[in-house]
N, C-alpha and C. Protein backbone atom coordinates (compact mmCIF):
# COMPACT_ATOMS: atom_id res chain seq x y z
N UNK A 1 102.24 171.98 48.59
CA UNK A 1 102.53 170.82 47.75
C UNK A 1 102.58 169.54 48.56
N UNK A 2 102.56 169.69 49.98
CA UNK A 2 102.96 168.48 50.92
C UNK A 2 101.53 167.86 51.01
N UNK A 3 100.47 168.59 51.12
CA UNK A 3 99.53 168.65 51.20
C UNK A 3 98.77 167.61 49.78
N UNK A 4 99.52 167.79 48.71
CA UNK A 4 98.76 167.18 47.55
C UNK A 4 99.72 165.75 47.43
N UNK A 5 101.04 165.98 48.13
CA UNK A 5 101.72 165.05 47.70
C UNK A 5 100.92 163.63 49.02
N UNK A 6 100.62 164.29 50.06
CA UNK A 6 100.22 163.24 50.57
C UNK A 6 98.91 162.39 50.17
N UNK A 7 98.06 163.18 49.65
CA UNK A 7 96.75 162.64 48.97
C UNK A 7 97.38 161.74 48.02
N UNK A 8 98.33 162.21 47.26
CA UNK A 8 98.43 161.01 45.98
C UNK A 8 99.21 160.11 46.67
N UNK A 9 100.13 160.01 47.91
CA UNK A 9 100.42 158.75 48.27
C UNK A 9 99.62 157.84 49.05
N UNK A 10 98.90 158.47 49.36
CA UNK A 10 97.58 157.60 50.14
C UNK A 10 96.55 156.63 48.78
N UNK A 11 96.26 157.70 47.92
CA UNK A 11 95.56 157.40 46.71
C UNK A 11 96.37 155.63 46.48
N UNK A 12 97.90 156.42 46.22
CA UNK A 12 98.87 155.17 45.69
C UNK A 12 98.27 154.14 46.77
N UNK A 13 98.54 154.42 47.43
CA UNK A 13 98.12 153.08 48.97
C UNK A 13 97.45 152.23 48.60
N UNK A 14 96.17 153.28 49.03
CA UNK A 14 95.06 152.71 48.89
C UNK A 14 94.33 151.67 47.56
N UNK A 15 95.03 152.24 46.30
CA UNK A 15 95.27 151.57 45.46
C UNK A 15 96.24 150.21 45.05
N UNK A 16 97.40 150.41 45.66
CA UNK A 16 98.34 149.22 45.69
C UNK A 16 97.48 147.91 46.93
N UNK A 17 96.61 148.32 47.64
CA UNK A 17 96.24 147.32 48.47
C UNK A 17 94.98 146.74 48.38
N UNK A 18 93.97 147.87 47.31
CA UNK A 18 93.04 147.01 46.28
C UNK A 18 93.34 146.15 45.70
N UNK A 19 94.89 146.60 44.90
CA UNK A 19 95.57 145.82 43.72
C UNK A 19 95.48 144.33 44.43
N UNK A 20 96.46 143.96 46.00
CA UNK A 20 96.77 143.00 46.38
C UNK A 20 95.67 142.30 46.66
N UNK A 21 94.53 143.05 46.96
CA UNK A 21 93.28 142.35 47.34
C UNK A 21 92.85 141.60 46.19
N UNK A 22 92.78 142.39 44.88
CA UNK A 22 92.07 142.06 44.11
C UNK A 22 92.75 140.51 43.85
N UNK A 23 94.09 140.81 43.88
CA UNK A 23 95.32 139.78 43.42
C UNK A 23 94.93 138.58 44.35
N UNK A 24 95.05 138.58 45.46
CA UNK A 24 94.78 137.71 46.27
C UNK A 24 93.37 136.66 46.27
N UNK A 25 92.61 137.77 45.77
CA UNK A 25 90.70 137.26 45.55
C UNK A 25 91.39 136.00 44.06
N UNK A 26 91.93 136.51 43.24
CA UNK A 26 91.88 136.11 41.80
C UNK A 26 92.90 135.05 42.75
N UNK A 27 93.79 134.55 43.49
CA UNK A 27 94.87 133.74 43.44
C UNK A 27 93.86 132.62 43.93
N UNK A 28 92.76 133.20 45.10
CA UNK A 28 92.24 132.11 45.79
C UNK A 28 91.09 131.39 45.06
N UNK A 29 90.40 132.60 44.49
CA UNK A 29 89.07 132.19 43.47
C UNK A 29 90.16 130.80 42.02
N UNK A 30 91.30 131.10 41.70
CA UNK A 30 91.91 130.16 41.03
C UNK A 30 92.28 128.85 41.59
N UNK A 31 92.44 128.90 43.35
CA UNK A 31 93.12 128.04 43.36
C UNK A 31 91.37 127.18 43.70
N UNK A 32 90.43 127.91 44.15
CA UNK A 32 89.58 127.45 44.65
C UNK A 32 88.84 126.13 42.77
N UNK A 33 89.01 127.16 42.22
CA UNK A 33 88.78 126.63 40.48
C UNK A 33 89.76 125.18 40.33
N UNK A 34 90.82 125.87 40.59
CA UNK A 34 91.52 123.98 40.34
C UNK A 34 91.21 123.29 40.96
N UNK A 35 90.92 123.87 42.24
CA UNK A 35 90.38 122.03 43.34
C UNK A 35 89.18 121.53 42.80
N UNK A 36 88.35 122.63 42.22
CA UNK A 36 87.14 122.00 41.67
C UNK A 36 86.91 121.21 40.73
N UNK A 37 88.11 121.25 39.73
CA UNK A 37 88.29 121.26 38.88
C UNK A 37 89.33 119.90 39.00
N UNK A 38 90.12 119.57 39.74
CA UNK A 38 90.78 117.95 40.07
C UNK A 38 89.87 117.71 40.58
N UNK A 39 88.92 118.70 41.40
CA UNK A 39 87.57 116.73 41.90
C UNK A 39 86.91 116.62 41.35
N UNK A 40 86.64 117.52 40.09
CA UNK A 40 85.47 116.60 38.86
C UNK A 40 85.97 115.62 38.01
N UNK A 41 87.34 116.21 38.17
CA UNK A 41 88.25 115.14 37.32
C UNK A 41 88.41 113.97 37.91
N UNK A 42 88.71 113.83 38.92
CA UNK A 42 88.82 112.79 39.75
C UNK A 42 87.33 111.84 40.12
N UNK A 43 86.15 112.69 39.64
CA UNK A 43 85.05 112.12 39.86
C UNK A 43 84.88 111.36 38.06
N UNK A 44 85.29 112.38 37.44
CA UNK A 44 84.70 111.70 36.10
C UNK A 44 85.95 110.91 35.59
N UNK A 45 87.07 110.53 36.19
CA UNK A 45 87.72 108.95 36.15
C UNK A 45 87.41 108.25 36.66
N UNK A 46 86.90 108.02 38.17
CA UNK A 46 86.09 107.30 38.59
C UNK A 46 85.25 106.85 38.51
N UNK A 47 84.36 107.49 37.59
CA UNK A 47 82.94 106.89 37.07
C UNK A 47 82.97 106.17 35.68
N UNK A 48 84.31 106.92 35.03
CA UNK A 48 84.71 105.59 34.18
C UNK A 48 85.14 104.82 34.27
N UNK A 49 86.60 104.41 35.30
CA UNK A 49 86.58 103.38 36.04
C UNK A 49 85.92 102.37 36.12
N UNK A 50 84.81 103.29 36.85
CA UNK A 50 83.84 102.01 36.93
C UNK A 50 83.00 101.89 35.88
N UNK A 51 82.49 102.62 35.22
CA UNK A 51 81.60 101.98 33.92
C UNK A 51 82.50 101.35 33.04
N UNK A 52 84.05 101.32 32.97
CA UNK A 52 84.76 100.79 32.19
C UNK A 52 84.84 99.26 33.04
N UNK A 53 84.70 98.60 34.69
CA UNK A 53 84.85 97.59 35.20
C UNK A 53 83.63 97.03 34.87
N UNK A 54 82.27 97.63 34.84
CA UNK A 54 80.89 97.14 34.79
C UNK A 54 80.82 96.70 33.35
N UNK A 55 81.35 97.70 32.52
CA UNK A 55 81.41 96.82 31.01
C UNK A 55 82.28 96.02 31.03
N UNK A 56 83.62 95.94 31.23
CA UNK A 56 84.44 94.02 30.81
C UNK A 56 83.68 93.16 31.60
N UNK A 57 82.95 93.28 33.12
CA UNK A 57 82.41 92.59 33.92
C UNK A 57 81.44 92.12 32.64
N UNK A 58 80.39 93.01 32.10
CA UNK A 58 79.59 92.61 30.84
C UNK A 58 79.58 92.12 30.24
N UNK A 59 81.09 92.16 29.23
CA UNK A 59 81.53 91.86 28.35
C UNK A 59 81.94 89.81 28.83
N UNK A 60 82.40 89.84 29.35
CA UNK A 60 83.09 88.86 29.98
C UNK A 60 82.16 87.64 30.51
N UNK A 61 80.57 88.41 31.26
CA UNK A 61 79.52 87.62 30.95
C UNK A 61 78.87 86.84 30.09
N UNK A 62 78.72 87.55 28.70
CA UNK A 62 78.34 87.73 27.66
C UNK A 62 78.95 86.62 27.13
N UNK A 63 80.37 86.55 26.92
CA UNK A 63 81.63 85.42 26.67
C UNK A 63 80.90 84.70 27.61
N UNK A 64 81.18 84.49 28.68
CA UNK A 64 80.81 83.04 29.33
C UNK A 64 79.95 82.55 28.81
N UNK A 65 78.53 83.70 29.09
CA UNK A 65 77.24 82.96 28.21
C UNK A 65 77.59 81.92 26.86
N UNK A 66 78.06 82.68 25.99
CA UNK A 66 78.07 82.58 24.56
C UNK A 66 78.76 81.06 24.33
N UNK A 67 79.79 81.31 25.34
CA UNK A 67 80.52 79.70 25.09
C UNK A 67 79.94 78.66 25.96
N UNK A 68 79.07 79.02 27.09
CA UNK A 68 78.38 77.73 27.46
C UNK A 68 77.44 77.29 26.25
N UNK A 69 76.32 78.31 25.60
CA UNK A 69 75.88 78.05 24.97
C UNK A 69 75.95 77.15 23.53
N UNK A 70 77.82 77.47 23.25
CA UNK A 70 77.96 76.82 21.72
C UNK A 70 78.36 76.20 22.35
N UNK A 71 79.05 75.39 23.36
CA UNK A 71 79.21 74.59 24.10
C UNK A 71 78.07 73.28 24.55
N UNK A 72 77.04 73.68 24.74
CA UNK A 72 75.71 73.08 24.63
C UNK A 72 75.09 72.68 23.18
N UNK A 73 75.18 73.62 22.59
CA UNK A 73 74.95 73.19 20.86
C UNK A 73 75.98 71.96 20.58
N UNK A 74 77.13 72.12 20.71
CA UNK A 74 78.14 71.06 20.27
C UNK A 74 78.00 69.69 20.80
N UNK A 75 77.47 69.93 21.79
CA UNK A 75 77.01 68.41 22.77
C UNK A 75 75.85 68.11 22.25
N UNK A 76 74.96 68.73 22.05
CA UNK A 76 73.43 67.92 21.35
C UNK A 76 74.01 67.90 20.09
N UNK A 77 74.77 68.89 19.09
CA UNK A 77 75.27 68.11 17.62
C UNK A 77 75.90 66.98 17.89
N UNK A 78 76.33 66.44 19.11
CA UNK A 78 77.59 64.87 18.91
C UNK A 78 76.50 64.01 19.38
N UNK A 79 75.65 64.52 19.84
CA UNK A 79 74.64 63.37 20.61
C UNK A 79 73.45 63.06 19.88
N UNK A 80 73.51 63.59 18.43
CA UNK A 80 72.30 63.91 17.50
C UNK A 80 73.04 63.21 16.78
N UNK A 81 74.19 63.13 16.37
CA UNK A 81 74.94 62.16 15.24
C UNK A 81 75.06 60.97 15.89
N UNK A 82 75.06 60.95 16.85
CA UNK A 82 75.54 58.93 17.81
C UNK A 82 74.57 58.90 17.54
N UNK A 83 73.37 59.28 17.86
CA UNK A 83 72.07 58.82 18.01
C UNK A 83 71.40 58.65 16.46
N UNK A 84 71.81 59.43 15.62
CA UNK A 84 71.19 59.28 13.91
C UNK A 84 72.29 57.76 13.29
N UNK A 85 73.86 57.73 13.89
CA UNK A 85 74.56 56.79 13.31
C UNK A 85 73.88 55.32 13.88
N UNK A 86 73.77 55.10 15.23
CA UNK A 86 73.23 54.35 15.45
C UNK A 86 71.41 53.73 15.20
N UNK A 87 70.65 54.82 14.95
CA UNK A 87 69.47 54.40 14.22
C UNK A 87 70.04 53.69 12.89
N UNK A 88 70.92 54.48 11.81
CA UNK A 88 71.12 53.89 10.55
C UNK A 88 71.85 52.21 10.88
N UNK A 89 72.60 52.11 11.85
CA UNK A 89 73.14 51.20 12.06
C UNK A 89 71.65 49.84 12.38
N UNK A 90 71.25 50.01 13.09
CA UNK A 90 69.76 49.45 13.52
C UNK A 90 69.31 49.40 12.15
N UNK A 91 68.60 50.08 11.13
CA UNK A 91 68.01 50.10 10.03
C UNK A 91 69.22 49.17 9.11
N UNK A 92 70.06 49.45 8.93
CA UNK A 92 71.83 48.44 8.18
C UNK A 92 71.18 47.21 8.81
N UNK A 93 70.96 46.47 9.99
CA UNK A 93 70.97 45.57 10.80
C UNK A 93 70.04 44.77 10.57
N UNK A 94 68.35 45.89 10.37
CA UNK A 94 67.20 45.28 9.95
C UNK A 94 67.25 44.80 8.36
N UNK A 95 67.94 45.63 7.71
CA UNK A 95 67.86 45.33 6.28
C UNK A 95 69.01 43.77 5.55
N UNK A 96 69.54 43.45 6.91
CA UNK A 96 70.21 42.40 6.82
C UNK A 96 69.81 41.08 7.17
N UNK A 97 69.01 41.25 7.98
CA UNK A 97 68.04 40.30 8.75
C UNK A 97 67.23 39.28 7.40
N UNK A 98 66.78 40.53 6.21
CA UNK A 98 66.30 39.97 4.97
C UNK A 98 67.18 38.57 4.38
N UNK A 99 68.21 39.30 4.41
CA UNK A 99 69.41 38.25 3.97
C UNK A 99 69.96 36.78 4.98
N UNK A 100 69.12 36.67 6.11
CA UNK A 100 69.21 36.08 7.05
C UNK A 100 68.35 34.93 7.22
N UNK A 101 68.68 33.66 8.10
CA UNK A 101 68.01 32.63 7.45
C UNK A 101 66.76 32.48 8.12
N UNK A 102 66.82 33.65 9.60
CA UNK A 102 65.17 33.92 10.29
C UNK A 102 64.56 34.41 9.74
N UNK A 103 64.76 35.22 8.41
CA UNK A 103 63.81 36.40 8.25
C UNK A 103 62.81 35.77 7.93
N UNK A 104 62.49 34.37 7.15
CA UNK A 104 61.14 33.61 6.82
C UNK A 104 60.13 33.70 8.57
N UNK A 105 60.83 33.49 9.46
CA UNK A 105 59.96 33.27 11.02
C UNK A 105 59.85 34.78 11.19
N UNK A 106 60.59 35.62 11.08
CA UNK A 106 60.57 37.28 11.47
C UNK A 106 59.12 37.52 10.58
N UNK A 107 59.34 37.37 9.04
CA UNK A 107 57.62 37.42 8.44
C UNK A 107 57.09 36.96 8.94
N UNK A 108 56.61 35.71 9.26
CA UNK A 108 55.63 35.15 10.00
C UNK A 108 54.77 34.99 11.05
N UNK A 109 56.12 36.04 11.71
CA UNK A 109 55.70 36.64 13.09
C UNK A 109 55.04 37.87 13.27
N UNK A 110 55.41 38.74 11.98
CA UNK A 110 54.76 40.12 11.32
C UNK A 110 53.34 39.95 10.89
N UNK A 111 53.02 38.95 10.52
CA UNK A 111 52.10 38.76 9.65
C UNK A 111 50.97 38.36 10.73
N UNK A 112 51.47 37.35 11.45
CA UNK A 112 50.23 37.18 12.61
C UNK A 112 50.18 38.07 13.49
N UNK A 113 50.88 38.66 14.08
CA UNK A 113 51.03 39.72 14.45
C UNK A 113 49.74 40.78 13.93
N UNK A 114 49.88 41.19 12.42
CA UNK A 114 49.12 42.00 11.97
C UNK A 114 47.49 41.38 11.42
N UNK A 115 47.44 40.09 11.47
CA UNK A 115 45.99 39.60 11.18
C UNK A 115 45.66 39.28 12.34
N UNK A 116 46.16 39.20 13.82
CA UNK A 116 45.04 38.97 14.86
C UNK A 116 44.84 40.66 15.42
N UNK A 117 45.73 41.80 14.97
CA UNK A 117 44.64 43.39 15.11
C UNK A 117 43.94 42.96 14.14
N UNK A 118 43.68 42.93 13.11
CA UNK A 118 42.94 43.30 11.83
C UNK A 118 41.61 42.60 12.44
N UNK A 119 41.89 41.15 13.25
CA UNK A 119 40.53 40.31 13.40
C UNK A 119 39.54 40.06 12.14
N UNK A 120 40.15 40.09 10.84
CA UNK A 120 39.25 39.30 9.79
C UNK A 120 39.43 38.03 9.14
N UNK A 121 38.11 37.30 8.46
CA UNK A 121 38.39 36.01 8.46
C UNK A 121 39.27 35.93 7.30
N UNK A 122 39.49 37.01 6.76
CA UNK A 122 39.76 36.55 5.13
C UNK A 122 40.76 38.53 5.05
N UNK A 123 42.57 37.64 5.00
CA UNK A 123 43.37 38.78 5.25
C UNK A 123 44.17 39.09 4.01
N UNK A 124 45.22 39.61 3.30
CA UNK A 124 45.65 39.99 2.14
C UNK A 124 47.30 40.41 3.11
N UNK A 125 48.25 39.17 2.84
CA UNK A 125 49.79 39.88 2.49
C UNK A 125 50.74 40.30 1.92
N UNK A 126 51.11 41.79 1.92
CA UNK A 126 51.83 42.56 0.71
C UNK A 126 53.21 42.68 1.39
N UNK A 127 54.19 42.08 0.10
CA UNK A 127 55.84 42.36 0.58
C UNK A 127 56.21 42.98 -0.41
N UNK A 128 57.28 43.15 -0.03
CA UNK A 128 58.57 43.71 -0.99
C UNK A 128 58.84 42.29 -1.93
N UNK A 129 58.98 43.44 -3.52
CA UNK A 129 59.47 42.22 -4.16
C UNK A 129 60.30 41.50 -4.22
N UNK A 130 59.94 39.91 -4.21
CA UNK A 130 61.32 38.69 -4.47
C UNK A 130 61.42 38.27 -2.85
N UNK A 131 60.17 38.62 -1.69
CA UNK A 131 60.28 38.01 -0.38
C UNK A 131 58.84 37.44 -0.39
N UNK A 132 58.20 37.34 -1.20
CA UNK A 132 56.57 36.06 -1.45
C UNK A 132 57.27 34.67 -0.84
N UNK A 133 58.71 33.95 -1.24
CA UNK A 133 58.67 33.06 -0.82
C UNK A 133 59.35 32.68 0.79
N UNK A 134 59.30 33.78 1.34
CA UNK A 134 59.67 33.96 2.52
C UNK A 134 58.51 33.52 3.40
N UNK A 135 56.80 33.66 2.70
CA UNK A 135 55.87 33.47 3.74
C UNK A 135 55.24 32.26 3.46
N UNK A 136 54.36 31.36 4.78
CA UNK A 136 53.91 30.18 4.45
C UNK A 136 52.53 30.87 4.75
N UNK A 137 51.81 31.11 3.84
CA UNK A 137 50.39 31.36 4.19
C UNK A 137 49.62 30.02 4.42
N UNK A 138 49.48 29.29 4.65
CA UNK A 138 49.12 28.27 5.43
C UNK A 138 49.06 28.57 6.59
N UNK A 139 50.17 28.48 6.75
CA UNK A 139 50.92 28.51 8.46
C UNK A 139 50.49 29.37 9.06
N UNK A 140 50.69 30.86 8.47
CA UNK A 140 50.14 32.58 8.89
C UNK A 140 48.37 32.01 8.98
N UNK A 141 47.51 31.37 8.59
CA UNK A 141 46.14 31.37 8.40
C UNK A 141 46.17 30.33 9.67
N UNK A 142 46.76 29.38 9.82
CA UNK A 142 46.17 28.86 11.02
C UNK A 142 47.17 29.28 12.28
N UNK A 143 47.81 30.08 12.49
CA UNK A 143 48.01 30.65 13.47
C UNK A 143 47.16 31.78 14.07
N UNK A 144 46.88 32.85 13.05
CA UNK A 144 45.85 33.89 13.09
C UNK A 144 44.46 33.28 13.25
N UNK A 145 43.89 31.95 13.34
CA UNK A 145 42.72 31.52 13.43
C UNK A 145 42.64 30.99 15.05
N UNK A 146 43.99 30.16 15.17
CA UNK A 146 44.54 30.03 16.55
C UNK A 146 44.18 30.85 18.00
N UNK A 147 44.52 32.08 17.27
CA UNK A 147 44.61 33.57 18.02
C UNK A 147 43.00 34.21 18.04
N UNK A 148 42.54 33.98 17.10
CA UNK A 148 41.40 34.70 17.09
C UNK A 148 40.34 34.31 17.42
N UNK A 149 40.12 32.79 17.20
CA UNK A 149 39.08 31.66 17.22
C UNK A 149 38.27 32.13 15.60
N UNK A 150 38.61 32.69 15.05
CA UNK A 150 38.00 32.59 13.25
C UNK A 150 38.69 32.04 12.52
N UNK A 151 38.22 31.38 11.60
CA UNK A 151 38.32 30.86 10.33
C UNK A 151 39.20 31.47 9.51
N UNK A 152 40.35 32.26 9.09
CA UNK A 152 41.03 32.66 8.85
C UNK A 152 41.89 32.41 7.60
N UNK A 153 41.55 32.84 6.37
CA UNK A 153 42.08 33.08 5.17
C UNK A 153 43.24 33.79 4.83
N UNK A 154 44.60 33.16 4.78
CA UNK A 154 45.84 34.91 4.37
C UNK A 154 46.26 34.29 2.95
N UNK A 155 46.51 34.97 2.33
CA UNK A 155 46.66 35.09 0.89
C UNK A 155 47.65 36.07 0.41
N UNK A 156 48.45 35.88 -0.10
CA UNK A 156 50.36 36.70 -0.40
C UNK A 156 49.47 37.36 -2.06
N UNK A 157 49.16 38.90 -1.16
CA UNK A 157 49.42 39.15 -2.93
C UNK A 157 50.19 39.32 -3.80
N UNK A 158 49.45 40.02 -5.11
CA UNK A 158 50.62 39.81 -6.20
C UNK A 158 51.06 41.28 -6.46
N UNK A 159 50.45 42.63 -5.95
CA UNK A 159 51.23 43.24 -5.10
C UNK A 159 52.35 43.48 -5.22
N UNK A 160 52.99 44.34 -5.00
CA UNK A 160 54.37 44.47 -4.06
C UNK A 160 54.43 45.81 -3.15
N UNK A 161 54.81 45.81 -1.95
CA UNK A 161 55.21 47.37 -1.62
C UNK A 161 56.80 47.89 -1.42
N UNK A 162 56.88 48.58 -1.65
CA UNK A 162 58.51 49.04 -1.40
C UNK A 162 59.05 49.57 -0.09
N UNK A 163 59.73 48.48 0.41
CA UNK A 163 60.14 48.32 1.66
C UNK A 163 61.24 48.01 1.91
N UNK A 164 61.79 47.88 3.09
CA UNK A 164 63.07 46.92 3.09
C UNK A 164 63.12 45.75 3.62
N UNK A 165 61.80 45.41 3.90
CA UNK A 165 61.52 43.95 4.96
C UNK A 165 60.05 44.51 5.30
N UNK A 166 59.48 43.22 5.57
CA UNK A 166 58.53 43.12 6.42
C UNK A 166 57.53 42.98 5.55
N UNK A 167 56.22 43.19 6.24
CA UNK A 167 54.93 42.86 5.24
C UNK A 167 54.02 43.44 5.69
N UNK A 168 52.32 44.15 4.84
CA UNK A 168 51.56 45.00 5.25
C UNK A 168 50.35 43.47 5.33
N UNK A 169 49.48 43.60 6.28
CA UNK A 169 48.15 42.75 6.28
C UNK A 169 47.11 43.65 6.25
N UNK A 170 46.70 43.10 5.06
CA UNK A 170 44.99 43.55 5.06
C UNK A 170 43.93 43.59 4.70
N UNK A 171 42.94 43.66 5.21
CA UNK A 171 41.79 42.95 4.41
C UNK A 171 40.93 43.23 2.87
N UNK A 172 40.24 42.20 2.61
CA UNK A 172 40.25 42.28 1.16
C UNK A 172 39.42 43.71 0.48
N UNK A 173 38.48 44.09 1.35
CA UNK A 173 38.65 45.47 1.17
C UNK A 173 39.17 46.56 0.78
N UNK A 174 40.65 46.35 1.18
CA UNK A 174 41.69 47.16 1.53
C UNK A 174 41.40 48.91 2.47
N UNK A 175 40.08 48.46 3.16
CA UNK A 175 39.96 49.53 4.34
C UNK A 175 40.16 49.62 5.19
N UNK A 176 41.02 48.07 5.74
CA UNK A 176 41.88 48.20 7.08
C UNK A 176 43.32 47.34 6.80
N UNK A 177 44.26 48.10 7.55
CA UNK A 177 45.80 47.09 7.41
C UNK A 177 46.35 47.29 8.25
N UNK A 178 47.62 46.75 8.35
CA UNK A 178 48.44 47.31 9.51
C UNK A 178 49.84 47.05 8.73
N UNK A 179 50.59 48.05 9.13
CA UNK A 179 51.97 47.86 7.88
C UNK A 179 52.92 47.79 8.80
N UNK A 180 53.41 46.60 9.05
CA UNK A 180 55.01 45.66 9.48
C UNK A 180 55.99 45.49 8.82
N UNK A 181 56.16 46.64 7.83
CA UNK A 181 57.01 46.65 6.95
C UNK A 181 58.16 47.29 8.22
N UNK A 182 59.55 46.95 7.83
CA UNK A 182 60.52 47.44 9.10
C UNK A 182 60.92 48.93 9.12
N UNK A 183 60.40 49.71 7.63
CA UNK A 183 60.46 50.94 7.23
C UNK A 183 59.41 51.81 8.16
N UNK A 184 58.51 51.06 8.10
CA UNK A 184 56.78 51.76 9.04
C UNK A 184 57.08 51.47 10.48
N UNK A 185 57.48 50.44 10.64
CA UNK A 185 57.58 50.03 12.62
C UNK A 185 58.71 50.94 13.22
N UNK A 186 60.11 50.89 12.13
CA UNK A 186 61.08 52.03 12.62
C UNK A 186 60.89 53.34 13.16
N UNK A 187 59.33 53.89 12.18
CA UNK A 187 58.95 55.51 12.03
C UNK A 187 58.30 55.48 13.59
N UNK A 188 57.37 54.40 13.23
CA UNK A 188 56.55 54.33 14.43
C UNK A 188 57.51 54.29 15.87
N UNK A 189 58.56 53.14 15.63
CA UNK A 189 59.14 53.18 16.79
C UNK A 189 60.66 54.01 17.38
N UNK A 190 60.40 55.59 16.14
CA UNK A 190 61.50 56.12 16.70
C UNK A 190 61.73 56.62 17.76
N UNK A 191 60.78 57.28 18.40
CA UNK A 191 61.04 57.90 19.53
C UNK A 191 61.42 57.17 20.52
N UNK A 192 60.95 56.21 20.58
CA UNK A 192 60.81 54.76 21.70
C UNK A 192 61.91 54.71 21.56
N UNK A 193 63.16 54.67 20.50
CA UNK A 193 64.20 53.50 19.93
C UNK A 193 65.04 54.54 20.40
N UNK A 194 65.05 56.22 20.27
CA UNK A 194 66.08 57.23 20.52
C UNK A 194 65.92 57.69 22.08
N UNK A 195 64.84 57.21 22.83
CA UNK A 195 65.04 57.87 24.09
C UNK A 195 65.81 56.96 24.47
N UNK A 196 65.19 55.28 24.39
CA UNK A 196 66.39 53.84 24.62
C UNK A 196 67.73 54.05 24.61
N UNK A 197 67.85 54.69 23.16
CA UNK A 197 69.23 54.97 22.76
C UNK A 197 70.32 56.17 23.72
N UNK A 198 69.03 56.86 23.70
CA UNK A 198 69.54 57.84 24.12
C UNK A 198 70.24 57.69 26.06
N UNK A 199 69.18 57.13 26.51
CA UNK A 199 69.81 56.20 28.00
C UNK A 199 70.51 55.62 28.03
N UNK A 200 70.85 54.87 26.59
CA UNK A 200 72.36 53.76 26.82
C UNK A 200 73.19 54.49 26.75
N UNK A 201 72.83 55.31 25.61
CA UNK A 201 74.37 56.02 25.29
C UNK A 201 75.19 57.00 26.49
N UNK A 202 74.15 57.68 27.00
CA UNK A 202 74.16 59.16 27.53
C UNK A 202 73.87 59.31 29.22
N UNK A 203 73.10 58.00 29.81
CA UNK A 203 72.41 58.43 31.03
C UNK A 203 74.05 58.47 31.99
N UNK A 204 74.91 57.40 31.83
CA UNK A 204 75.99 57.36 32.56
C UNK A 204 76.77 58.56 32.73
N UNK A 205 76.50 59.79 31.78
CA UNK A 205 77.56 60.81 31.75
C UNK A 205 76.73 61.72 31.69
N UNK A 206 75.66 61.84 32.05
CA UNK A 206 74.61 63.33 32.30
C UNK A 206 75.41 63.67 33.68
């Protein structure tokens, strides 16, 4: 019986020190699992970390952009209204001029003005109604003859154009003119009048 009893305590042995082996494999293979397992973790906070710093960095760009930009809009809207108040103010200014005791020499100056381009002997001037007696066609005919060295005919028709000032010349044809009305010279001379404007107003604070 000594004989069998020692086989089964060896058996036991040999078995209790598999057991520990096995135990030991499973303690280390676990602990080996958690370390792996805090440095992925530790890798995949870190990579949000940072994709979470790279996006507010983004985000935060984006904002800057956005408000320089409406920031820039808001400055050409204030510099688009000075610049539209002050054209109307200019146009208020011209349309007062009518009411003014030059405006007879301001026509007159329009008018020759527009019959020495035209260069014909025989010219046609159209106003706004109730300013016919604003012009001396006399005067307009020998100034424009002055200028041109021709013989020079101007004649106020009966006409009217709708304007706020000024006067169109042109010949009896009516296939050439030139329109000095202050409505037509304004159009013509906006750009001229808003870059002007735009240097008085603006060049000191660019």
């Amino acid at each position: 019986m000594s004989g069998i009893n020692n086989i089964i305590e060896m058996i036991e042995s040999k078995s209790d020190e598999k057991a520990q082996s096995i135990i030991r494999e499973a303690e280390s293979q676990k602990k080996r699992i958690l370390e792996d397992a805090e440095q992925k973790a530790k890798g995949i906070e870190k990579t949000l970390i940072q994709k979470a710093e790279l996006e507010s960095k983004s985000a935060i760009a984006r904002q800057e952009a956005s408000a320089k930009l409406k920031s820039k809009y808001k400055i050409l809207e204030s510099k688009e209204a000075l610049l539209k108040q002050t054209l109307e103010e200019a146009e208020e200014s011209l349309r007062k001029e009518t009411k003014g005791k030059d405006y007879g020499t301001i026509m007159t100056d329009l008018a020759v003005s527009g019959g020495i381009t035209l260069n014909e002997d025989k010219v046609e001037l159209v106003v706004p109604k109730g300013h016919e007696s604003q012009l001396d066609a006399a005067a307009i005919s020998k100034a424009i003859s002055s200028a041109t060295g021709l013989k020079v005919s101007a004649t106020v028709s009966k006409e009217n154009v709708r304007a706020s000032g000024g006067v169109i010349i042109r010949n009896m044809d009516r296939t050439r003119w030139v329109d000095n009305t202050f409505d037509a010279r304004m159009e013509r001379l906006e750009k001229k009048i808003r870059d002007e404007i735009s240097t008085i107003l603006f060049s000191e604070n660019e």
